[in-house]
Protein backbone atom coordinates (compact mmCIF):
# COMPACT_ATOMS: atom_id res chain seq x y z
CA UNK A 1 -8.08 63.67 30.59
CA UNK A 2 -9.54 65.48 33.01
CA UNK A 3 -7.85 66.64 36.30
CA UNK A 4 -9.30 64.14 39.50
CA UNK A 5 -11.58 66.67 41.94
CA UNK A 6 -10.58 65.32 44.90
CA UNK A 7 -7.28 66.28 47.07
CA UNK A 8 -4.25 65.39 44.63
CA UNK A 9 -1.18 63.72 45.79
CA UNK A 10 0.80 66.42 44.82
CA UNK A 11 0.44 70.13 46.14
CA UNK A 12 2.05 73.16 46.86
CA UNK A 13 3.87 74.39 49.64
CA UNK A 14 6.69 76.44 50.78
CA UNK A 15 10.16 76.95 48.97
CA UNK A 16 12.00 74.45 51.25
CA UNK A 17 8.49 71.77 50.54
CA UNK A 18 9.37 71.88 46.98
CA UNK A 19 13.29 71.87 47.39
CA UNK A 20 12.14 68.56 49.14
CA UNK A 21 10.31 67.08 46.73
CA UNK A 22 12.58 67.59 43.89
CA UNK A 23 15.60 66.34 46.03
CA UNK A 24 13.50 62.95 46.70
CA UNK A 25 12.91 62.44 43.39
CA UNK A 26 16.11 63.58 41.98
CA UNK A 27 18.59 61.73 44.68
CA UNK A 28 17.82 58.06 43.47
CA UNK A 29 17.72 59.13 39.95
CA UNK A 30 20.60 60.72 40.11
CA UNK A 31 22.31 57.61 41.61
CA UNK A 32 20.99 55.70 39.22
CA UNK A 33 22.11 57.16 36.59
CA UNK A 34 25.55 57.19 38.21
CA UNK A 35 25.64 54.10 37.85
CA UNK A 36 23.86 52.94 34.95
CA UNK A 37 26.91 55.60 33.56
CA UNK A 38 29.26 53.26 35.14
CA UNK A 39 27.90 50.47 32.84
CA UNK A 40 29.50 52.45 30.00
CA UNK A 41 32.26 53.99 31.42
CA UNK A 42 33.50 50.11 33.06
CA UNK A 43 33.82 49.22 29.58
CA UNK A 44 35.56 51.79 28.08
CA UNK A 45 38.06 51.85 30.78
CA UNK A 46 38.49 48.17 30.90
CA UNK A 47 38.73 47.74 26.90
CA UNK A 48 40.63 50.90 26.79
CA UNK A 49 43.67 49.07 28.05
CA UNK A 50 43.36 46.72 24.95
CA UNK A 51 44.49 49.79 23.08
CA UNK A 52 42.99 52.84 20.49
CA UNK A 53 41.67 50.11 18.35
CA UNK A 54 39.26 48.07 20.47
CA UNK A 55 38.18 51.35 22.43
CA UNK A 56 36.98 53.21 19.30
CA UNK A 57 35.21 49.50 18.10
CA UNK A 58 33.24 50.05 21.22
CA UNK A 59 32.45 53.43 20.90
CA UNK A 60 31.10 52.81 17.21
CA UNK A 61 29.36 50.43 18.25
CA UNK A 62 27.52 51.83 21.33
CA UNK A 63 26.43 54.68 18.76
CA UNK A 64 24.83 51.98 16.53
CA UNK A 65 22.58 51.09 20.06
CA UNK A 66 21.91 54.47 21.05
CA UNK A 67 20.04 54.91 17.22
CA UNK A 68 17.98 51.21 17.97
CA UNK A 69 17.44 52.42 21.38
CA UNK A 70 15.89 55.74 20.26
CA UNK A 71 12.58 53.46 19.68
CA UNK A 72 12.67 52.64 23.61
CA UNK A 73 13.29 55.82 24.82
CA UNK A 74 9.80 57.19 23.01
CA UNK A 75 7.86 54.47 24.26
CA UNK A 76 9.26 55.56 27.85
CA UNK A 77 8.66 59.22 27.21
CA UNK A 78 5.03 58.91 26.49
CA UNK A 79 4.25 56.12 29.65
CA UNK A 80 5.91 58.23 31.94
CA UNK A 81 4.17 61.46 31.31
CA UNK A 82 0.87 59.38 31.06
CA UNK A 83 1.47 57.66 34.13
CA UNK A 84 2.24 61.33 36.23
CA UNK A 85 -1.18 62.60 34.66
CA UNK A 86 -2.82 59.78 35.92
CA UNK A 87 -0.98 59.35 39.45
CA UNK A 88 -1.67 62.66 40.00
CA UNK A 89 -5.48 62.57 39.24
CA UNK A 90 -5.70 59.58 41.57
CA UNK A 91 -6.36 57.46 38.83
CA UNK A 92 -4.21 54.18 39.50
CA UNK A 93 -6.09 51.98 37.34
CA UNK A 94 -5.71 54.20 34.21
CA UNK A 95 -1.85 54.25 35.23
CA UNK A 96 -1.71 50.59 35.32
CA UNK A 97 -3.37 50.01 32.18
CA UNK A 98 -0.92 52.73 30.26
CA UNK A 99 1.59 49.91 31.74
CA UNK A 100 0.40 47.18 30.14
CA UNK A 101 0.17 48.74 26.68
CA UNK A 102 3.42 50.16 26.63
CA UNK A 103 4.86 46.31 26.90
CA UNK A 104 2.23 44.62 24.63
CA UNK A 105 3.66 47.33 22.03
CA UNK A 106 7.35 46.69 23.26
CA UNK A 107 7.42 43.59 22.78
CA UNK A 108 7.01 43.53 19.29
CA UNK A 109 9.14 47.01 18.48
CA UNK A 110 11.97 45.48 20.61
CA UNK A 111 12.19 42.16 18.93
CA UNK A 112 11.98 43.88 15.37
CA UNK A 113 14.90 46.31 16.46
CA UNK A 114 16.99 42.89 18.10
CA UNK A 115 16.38 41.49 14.73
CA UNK A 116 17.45 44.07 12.50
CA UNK A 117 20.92 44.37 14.62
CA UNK A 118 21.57 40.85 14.96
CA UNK A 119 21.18 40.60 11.23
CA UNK A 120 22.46 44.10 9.85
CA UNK A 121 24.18 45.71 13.08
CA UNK A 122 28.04 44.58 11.53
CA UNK A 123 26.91 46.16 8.23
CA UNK A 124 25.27 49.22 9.36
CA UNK A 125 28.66 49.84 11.27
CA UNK A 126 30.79 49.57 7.85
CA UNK A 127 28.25 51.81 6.11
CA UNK A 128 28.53 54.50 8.34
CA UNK A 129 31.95 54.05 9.48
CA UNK A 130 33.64 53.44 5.81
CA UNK A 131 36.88 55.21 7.14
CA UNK A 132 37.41 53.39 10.35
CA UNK A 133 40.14 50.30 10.56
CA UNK A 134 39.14 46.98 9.60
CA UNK A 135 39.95 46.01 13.37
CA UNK A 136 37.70 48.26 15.01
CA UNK A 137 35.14 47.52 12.18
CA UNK A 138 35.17 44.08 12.99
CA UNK A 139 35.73 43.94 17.03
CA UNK A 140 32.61 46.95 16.86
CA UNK A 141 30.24 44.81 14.26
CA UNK A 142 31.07 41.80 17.16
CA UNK A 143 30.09 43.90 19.91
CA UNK A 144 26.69 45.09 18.05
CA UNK A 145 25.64 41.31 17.72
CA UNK A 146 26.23 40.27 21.14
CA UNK A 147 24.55 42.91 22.91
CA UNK A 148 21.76 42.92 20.51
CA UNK A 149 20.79 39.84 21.85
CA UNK A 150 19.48 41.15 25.22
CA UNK A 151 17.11 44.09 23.62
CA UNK A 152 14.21 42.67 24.39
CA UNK A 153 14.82 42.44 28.14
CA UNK A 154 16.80 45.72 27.69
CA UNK A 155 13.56 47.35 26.48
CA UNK A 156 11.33 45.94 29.21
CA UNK A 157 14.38 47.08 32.28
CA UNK A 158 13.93 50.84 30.12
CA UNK A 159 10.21 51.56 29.38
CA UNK A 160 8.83 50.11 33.84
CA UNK A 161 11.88 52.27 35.11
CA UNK A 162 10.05 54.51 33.11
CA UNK A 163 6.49 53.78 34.28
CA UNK A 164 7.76 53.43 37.93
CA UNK A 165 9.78 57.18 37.62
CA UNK A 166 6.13 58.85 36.75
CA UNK A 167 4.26 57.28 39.59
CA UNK A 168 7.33 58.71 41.67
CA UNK A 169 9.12 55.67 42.21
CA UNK A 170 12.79 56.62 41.49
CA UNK A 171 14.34 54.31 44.20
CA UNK A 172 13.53 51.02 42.52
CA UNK A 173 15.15 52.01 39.56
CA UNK A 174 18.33 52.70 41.28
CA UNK A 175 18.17 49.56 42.61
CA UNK A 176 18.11 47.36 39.67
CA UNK A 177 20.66 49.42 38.21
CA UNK A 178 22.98 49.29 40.78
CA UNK A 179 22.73 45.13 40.64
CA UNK A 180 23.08 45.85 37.30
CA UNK A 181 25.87 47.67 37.25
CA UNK A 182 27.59 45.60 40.22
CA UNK A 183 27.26 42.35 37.50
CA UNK A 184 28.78 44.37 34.43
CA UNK A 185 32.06 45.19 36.89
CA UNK A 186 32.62 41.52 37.70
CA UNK A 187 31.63 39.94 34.27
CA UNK A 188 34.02 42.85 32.41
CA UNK A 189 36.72 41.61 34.66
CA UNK A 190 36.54 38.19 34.07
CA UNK A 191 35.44 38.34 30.66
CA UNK A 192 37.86 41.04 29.13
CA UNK A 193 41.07 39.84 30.31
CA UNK A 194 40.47 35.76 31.47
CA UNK A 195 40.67 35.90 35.02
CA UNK A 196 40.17 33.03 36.90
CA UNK A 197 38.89 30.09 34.69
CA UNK A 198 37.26 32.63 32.19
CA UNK A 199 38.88 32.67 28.84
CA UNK A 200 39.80 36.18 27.76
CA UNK A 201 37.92 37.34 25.14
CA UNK A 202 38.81 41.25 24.91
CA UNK A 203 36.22 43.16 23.13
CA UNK A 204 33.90 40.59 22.84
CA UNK A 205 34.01 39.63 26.89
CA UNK A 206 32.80 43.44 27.24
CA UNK A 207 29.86 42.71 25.12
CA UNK A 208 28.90 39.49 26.47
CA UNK A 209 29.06 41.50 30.19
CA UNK A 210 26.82 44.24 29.02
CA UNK A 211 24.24 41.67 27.80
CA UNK A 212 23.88 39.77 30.36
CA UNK A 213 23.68 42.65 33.03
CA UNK A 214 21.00 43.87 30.53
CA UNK A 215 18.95 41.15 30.50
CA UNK A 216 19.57 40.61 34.38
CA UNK A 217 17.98 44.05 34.98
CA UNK A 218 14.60 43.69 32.67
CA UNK A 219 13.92 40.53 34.53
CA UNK A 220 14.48 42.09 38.02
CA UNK A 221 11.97 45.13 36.48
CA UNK A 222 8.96 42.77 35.39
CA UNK A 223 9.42 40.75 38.56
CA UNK A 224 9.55 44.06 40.43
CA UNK A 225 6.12 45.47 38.39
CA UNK A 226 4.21 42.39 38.93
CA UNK A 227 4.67 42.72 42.85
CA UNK A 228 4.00 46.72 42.55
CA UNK A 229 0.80 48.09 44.14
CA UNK A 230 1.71 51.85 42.71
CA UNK A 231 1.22 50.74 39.56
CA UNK A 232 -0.71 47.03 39.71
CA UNK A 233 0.23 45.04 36.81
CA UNK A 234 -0.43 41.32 37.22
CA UNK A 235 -0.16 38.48 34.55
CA UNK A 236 -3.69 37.80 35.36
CA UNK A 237 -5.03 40.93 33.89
CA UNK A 238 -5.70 41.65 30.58
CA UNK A 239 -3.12 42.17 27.99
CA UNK A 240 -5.51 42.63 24.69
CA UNK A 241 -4.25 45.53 23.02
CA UNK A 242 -6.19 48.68 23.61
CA UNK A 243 -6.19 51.41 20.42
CA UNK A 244 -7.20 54.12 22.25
CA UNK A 245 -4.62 53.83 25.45
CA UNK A 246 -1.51 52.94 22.92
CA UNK A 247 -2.63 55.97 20.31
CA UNK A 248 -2.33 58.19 23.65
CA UNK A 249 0.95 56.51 24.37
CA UNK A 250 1.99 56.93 20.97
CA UNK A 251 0.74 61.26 20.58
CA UNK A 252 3.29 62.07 23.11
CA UNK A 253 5.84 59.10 22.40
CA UNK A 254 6.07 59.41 18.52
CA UNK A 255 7.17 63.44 18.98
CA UNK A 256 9.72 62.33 21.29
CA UNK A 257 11.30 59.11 19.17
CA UNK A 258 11.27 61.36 16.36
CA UNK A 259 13.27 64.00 18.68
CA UNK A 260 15.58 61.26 19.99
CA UNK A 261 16.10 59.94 15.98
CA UNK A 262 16.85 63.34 15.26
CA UNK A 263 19.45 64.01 18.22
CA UNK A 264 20.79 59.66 17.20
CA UNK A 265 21.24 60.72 13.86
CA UNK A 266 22.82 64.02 14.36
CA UNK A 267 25.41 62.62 16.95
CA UNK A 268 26.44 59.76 14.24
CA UNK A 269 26.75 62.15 11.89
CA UNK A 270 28.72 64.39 14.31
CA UNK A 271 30.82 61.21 15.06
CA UNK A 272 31.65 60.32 11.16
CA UNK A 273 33.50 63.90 11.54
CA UNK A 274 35.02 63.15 14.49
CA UNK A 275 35.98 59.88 13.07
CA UNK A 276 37.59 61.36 9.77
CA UNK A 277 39.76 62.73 12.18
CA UNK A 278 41.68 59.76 12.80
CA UNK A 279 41.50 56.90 15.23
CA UNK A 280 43.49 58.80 18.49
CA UNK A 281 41.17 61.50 18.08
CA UNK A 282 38.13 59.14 18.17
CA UNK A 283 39.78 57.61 20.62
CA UNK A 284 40.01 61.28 22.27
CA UNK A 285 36.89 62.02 21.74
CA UNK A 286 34.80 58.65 23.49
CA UNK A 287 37.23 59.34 26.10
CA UNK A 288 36.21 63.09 26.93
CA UNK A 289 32.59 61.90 26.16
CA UNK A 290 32.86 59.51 29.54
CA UNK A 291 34.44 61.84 31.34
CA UNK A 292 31.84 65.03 30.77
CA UNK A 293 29.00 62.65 31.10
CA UNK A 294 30.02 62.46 34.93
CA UNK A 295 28.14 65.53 34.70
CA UNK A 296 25.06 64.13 32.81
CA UNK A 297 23.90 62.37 35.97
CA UNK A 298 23.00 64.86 38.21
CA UNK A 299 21.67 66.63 34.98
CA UNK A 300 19.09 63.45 34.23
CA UNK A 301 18.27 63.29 37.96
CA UNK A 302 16.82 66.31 38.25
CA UNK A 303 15.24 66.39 34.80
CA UNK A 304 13.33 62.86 36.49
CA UNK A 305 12.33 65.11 38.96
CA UNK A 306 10.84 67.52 36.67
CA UNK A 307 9.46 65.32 34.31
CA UNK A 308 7.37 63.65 37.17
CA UNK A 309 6.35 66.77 39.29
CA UNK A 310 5.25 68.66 36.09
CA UNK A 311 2.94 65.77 34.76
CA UNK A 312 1.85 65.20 38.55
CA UNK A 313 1.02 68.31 39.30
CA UNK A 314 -1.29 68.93 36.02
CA UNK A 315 -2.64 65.46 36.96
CA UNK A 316 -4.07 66.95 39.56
CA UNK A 317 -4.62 70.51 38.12
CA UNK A 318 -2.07 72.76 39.62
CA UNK A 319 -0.55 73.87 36.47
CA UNK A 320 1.26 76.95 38.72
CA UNK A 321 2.60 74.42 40.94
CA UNK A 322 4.10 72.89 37.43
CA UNK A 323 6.14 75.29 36.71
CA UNK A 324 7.68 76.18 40.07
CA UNK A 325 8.32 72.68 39.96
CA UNK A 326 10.42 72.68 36.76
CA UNK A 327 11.96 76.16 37.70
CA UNK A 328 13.36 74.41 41.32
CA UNK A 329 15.17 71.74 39.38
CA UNK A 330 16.17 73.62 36.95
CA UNK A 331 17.90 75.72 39.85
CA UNK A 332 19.76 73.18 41.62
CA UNK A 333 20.70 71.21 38.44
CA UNK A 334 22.87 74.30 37.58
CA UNK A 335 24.14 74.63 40.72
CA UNK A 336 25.57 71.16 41.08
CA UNK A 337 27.02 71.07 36.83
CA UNK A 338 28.58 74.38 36.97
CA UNK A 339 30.79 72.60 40.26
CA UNK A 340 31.03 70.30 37.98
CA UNK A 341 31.99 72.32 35.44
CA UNK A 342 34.48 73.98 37.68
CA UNK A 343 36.30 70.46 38.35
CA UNK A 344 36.73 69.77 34.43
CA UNK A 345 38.24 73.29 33.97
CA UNK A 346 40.60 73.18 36.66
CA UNK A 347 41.51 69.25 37.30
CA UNK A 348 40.67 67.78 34.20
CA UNK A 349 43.78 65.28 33.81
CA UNK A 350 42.85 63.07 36.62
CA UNK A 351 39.61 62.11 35.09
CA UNK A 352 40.93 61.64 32.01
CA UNK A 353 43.31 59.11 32.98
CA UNK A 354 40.57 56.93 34.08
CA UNK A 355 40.08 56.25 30.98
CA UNK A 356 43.27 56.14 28.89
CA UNK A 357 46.83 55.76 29.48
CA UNK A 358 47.95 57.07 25.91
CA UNK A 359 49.56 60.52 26.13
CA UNK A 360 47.90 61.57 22.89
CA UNK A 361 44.54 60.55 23.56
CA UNK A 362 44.93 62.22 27.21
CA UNK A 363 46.29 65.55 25.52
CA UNK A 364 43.14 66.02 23.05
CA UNK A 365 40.92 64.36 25.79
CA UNK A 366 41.77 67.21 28.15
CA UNK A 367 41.56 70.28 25.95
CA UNK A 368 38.16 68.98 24.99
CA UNK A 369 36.94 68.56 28.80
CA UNK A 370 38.23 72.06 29.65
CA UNK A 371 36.80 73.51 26.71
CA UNK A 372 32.77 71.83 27.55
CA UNK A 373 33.58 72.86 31.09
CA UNK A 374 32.23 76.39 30.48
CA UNK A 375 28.96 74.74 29.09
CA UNK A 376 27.45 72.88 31.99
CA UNK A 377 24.84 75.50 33.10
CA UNK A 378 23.41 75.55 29.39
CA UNK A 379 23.40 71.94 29.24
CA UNK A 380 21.83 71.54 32.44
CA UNK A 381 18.74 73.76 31.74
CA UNK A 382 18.52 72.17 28.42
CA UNK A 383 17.82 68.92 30.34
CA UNK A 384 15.75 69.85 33.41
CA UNK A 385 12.99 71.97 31.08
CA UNK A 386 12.92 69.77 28.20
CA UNK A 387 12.45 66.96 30.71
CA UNK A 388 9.32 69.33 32.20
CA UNK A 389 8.64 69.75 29.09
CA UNK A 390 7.90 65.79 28.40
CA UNK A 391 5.82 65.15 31.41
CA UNK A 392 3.91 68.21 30.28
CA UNK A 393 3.39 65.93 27.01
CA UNK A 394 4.93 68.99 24.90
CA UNK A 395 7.12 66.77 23.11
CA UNK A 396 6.72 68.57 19.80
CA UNK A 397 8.25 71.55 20.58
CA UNK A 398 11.41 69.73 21.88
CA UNK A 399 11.92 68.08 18.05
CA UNK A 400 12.05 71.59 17.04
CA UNK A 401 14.83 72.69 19.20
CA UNK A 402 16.52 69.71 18.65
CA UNK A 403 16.42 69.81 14.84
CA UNK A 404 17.32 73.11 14.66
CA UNK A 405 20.56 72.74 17.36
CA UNK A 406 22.18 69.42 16.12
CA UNK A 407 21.14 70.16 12.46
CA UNK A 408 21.90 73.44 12.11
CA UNK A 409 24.25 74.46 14.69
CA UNK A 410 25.93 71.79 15.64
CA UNK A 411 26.83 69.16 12.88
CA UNK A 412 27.69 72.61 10.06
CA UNK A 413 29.89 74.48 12.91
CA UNK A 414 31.53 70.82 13.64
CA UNK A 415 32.57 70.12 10.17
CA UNK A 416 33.69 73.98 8.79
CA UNK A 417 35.68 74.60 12.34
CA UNK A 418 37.27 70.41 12.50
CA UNK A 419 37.45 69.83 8.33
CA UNK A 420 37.42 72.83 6.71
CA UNK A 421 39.22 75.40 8.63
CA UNK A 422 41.74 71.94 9.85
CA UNK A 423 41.53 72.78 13.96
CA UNK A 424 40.61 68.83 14.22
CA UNK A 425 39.02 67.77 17.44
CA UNK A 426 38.58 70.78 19.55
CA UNK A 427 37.02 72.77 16.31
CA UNK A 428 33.87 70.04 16.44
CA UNK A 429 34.03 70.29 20.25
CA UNK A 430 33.68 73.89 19.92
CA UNK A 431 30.66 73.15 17.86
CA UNK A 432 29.24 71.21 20.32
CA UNK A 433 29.49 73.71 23.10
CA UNK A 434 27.38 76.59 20.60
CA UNK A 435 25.08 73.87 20.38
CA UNK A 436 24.21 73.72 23.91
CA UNK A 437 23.78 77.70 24.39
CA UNK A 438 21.79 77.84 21.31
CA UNK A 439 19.70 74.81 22.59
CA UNK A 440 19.27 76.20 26.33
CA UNK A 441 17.79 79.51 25.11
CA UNK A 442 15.35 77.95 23.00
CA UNK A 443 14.28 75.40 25.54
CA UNK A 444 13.90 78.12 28.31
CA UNK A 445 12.11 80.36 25.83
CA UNK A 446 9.19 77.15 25.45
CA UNK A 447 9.41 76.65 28.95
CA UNK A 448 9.03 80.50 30.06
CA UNK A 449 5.81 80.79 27.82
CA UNK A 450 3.70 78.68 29.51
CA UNK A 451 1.88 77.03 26.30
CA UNK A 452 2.50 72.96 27.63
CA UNK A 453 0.08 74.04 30.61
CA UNK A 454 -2.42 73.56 28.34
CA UNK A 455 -1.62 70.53 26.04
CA UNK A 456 -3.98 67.60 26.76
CA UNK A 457 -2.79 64.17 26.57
């Protein structure tokens, strides 16, 4: 694709200019992925109360999704950095059309992947989970078919936040997840423990809340994308599958599902030795996981920010203007984690007890938060330049990294420091923090050597 002649939508400017930008695109993101957290962390603190049992069925289960949803996220991955090309070479049309693809495809990968859960998603769970208690076998393989049943609309709400993120819509998406999220507190509440005239269903209300508020936000996206003018998709156009347009989709997606499988994969196997463990240090574990990823969401916001502005700004053929784009986000991403970071070292009980009243689970929970507390700088430039990195279309290089830090790094150090030298929980967590330096050097290494300038997607 060629870069569009004429003035681009996206130029450079002074320090403070591009501090600006990056803080308009990062803010809503950021927001929104406060609260799409909250999705998550609603459940596991309402079906934590249940007890250990139902909040490790949960967690199990949610790792089962985050494999099927590895499919989504690539689909996402390669729209977005297609549609920031072709925003930022003025090419709306082109942008629109990369739309429309990405859901004719969709819909047939999504109801494939809703298939295979509804049917296997209990017996995937007692394959991979052989160790766990029957109970939290069978509350988890309930869980799996009941949200399963919204992935279709799930997929649509994932891959237009995605398209609406590269034309630089991030407030929209913040939006829909904040109605979103709003539904999943009420429906958890009435759900989970019968209030009102709702019978109490435990485990299984959480699901059917997280299913509904899933399907309530891919209907609120297609209603939203078929009023768009950024990106004009109307049911009157054309939906006949176009080879060219999807292979494009797919060159930059297919890198980046295979990334995502790799890092899905790696985490489950990660979790089967965390699981070994026992079920309080599961428990421990999902509970630490919540509270750290408080620190995800300013991390994702500004890797939005960078994934947009990068593919943007090649769009329009400022490939300079690229990089101090990733480099700005990449600067006030580590800023805000390493406060972060900072509040997890020194306070970390507080959060912790959001999520668990069991002293146990709160002592490992807290060593384990203290311990990933040093770590947030790393993990913040691992996701502000990989997510340059995508809207550059250099997904490629990012399944290296990834293979070799989960593979390599993280999953061997995990199981010799948790299993074989017997320092349970914190030795994987210690694992996972060597991961994340190992990770952040290779990632700013790519980044620094300017080869994604020149990729063409």
């Amino acid at each position: 694709m060629e870069p569009h002649t004429g003035k681009p939508p996206v130029l450079g400017g002074t320090q403070p200019e591009l501090r600006e930008r990056v803080l308009k695109l990062a803010w809503p993101a950021i927001v929104e992925n406060l609260l799409h957290t909250m999705v998550g962390v609603v459940d596991t603190a309402m079906v934590g109360r249940l007890g250990a049992y139902a909040l490790a069925a949960v967690g199990l289960a949610n790792q089962v999704f985050n494999i099927s949803l590895t499919v989504f996220a690539a689909m996402a991955t390669g729209s977005t950095a297609l549609v920031a090309r072709y925003i930022g070479a003025e090419e709306p049309e082109e942008a629109a059309e990369v739309a429309r693809q990405s859901l004719v495809v969709g819909i047939l990968i999504s109801g494939f992947v809703t298939a295979a859960l509804l049917a296997l998603g209990h017996v995937l769970l007692r394959l991979l989970f052989p160790r766990a208690e029957e109970a939290v076998l069978y509350h988890g393989g309930l869980y799996v078919r009941i949200v399963a049943a919204a992935q279709v609309l799930n997929y649509f709400l994932i891959i237009i936040n995605g398209v609406l993120r590269g034309a630089g819509d991030t407030t929209t998406p913040m939006r829909i997840t904040a109605l979103v999220n709003a539904q999943n507190v009420v429906l958890n509440a009435c759900l989970i423990y019968g209030l009102g005239p709702f019978p109490r269903m435990g485990v299984a209300g959480a699901a059917v809340a997280t299913a509904v508020s899933q399907a309530t936000g891919g209907l609120l996206a297609v209603r939203h994308l078929l009023r768009s003018d950024q990106v004009a998709v109307r049911l009157s156009d054309s939906f006949r599958p176009n080879s060219s347009m999807i292979r494009r989709i797919m060159n930059i997606g297919v890198p980046a599902g295979i990334e995502q499988g790799i890092m899905r994969v790696a985490q489950l196997v990660y979790t089967m030795v965390v699981s070994s463990l026992g079920t309080v240090a599961y428990a421990a574990h999902q509970v630490a996981l919540n509270a750290e990823s408080i620190s995800f969401m300013p991390g994702s916001g500004f890797a939005v920010a960078a994934t947009t502005l990068v593919g943007q700004n090649l769009g329009a053929g400022k490939p300079e203007e690229a990089e101090r784009a990733g480099y700005e986000a990449r600067l006030m991403a580590v800023i805000v984690m390493s406060i972060m970071g900072a509040v997890f070292l020194l306070i970390p009980g507080p959060i912790v007890r959001i999520f668990s009243a069991d002293p146990e689970v709160m002592r490992q929970a807290v060593a384990c938060l203290r311990l990933v507390a040093v770590s947030q700088p790393a993990l913040a430039t691992i996701m502000v330049l990989a997510g340059g990195l995508r809207g550059a279309g250099d997904t490629r290089a990012i399944v290296k990294i990834t293979l070799s830090g989960f593979i390599l790094v993280r999953i061997f150090s995990a199981y010799v420091l948790a299993v074989v030298l017997n320092m349970g929980l914190i030795g994987a967590w210690i694992g996972m923090v060597v991961d994340l330096f190992f990770r952040s050097y290779l990632v700013s290494r790519r980044f620094r050597s300017g080869q994604w300038k020149l990729i063409k997607v």
